[in-house]
Protein backbone atom coordinates (compact mmCIF):
# COMPACT_ATOMS: atom_id res chain seq x y z
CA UNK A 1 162.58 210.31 -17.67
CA UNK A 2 159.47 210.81 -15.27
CA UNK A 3 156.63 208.47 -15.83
CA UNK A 4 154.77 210.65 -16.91
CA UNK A 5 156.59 211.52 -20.29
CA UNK A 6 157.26 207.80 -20.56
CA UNK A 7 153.75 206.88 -20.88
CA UNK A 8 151.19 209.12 -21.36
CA UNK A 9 148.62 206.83 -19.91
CA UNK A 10 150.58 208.14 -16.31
CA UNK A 11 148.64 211.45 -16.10
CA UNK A 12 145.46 209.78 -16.18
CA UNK A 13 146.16 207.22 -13.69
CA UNK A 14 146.84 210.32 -11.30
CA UNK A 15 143.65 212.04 -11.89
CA UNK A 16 141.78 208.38 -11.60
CA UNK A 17 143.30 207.87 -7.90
CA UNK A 18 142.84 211.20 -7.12
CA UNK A 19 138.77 211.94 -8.09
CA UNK A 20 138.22 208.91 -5.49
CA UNK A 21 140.17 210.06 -2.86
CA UNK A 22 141.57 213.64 -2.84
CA UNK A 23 138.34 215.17 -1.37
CA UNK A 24 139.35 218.51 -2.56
CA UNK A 25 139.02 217.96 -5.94
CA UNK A 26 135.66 219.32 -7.51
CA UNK A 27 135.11 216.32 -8.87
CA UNK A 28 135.59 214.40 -5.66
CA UNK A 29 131.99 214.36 -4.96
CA UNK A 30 131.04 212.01 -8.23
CA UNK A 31 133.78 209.51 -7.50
CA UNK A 32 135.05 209.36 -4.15
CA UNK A 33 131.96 211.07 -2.73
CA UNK A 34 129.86 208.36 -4.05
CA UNK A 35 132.17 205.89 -2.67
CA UNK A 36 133.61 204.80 -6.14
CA UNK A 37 137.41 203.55 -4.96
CA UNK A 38 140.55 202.14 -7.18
CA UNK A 39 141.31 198.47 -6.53
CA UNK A 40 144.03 197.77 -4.59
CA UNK A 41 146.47 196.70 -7.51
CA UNK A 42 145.98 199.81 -9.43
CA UNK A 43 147.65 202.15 -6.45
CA UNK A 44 150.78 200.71 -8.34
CA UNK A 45 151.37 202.37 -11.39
CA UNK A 46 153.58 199.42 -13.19
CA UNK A 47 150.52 196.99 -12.51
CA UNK A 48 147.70 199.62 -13.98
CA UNK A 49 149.95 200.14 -16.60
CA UNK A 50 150.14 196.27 -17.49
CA UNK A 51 146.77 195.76 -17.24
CA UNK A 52 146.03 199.23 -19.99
CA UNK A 53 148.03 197.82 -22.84
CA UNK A 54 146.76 193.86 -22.02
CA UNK A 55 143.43 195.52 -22.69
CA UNK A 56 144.18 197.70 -25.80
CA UNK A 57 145.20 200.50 -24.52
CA UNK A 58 145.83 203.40 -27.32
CA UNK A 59 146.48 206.65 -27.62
CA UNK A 60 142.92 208.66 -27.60
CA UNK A 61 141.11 206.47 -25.48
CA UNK A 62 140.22 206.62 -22.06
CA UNK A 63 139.02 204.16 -18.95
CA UNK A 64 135.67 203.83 -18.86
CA UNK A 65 133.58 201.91 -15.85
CA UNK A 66 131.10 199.67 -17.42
CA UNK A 67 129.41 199.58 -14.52
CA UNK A 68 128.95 203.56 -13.36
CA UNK A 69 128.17 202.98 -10.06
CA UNK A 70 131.37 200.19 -9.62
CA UNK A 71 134.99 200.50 -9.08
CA UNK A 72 137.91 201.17 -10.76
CA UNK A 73 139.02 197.73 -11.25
CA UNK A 74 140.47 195.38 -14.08
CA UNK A 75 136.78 193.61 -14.14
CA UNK A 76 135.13 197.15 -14.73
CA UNK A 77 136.75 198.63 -16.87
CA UNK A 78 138.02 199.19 -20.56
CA UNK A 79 139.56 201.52 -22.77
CA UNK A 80 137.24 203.85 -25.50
CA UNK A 81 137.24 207.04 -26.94
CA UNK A 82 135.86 209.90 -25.24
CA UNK A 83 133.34 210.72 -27.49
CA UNK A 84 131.58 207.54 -26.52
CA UNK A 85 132.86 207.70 -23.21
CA UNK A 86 130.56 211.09 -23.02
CA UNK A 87 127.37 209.09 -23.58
CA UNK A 88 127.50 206.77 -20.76
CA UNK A 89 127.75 209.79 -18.32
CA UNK A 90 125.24 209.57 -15.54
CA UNK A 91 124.39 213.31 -16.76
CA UNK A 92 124.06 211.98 -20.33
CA UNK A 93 120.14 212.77 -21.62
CA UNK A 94 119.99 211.31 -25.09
CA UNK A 95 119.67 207.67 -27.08
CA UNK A 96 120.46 206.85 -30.25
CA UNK A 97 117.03 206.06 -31.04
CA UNK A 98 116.56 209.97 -29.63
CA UNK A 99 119.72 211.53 -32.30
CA UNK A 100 118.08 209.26 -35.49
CA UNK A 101 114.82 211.31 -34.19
CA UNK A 102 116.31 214.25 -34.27
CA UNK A 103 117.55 214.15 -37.42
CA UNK A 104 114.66 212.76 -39.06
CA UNK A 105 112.48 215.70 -37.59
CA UNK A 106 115.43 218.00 -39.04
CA UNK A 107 115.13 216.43 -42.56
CA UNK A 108 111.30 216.60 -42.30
CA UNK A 109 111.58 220.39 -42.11
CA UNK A 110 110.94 220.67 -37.70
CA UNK A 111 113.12 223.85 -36.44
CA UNK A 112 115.54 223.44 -34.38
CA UNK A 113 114.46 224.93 -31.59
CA UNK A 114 110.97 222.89 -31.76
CA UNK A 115 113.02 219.78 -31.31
CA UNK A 116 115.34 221.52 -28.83
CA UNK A 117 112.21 222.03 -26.77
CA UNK A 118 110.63 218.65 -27.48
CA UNK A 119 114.36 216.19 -26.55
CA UNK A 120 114.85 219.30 -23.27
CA UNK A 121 118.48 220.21 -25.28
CA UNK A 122 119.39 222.99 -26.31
CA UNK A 123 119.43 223.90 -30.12
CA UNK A 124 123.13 224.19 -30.14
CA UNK A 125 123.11 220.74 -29.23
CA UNK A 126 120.56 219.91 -32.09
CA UNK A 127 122.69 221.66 -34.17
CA UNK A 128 125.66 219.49 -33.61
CA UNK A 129 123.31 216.38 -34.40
CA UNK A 130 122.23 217.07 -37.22
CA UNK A 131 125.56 218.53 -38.90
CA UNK A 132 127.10 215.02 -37.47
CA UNK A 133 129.30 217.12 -34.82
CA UNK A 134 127.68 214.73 -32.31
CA UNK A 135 126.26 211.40 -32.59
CA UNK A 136 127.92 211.55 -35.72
CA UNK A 137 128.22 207.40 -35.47
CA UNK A 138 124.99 206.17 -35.18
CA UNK A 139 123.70 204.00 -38.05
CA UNK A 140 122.44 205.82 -41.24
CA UNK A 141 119.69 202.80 -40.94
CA UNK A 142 118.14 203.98 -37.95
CA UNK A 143 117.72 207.83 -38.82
CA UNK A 144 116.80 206.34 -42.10
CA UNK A 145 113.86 204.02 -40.07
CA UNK A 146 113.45 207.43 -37.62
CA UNK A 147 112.56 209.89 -40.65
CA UNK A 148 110.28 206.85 -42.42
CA UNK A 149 108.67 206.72 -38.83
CA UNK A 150 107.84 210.60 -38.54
CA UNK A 151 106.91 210.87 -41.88
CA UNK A 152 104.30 208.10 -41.20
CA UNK A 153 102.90 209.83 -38.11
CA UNK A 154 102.54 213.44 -39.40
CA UNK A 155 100.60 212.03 -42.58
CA UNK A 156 98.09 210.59 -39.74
């Protein structure tokens, strides 16, 4: 059996070593590029693979770098799911504070495409906010203190 059936965890431990130093890949340039490198321990497989299930490893997660600018190394990183993985992208434009907004100003009647314009997303991605598609975690309590907060500056 090849690694890579035996533990599915394999295929993403090629891609990791790979997006910091194949420079052919097009993702090359946001890893490797940057000069984000694997520690020395994780070229072996059996040793990454330790480390993953000593730090919860599971099915539907992936590594994350807490640090984005730091290495892939045992002190950097962890295992979550993508979805929150997603929002600690360099690229990443929104807060939570930004999705309770959003839905408040939803709620309070705003189109879509007004708050589109006024976050600089796109209404599709408004969309997905407010039918819980995205952000879809983020505490009822704080759109709940967002919509109180908007409802309070439009009756100034």
């Amino acid at each position: 059996m090849t690694p890579r059936k035996k533990f599915p965890m394999y295929g993403m431990w090629k891609a990791m070593i790979s997006r910091c130093r194949n420079p052919n890949r097009a993702d090359y340039p946001r890893y490797g590029g940057r000069g984000i490198s694997v520690c020395q321990e994780w070229h072996d497989f059996s040793l990454f693979h330790a480390w993953a299930i000593a730090s919860g490893y599971a099915a539907g997660l992936t590594i994350d770098r807490m640090d984005v600018n730091g290495n892939y190394a045992p002190d950097n990183c962890r295992w979550i799911s993508v979805a929150l993985n997603s929002r600690y992208k360099r690229t990443t434009r929104l807060t939570e504070d930004a999705a309770a907004d959003i839905r408040a100003r939803h709620a309070s009647g705003e189109s879509q495409l007004a708050i589109a314009e006024r976050h600089g997303i796109t209404r599709r991605h408004v969309n997905g906010i407010c039918r819980n598609k995205a952000w879809a975690d983020i505490c009822v309590d704080s759109t709940k203190a967002a919509i109180a907060a908007f409802v309070e500056e439009r009756a100034k």
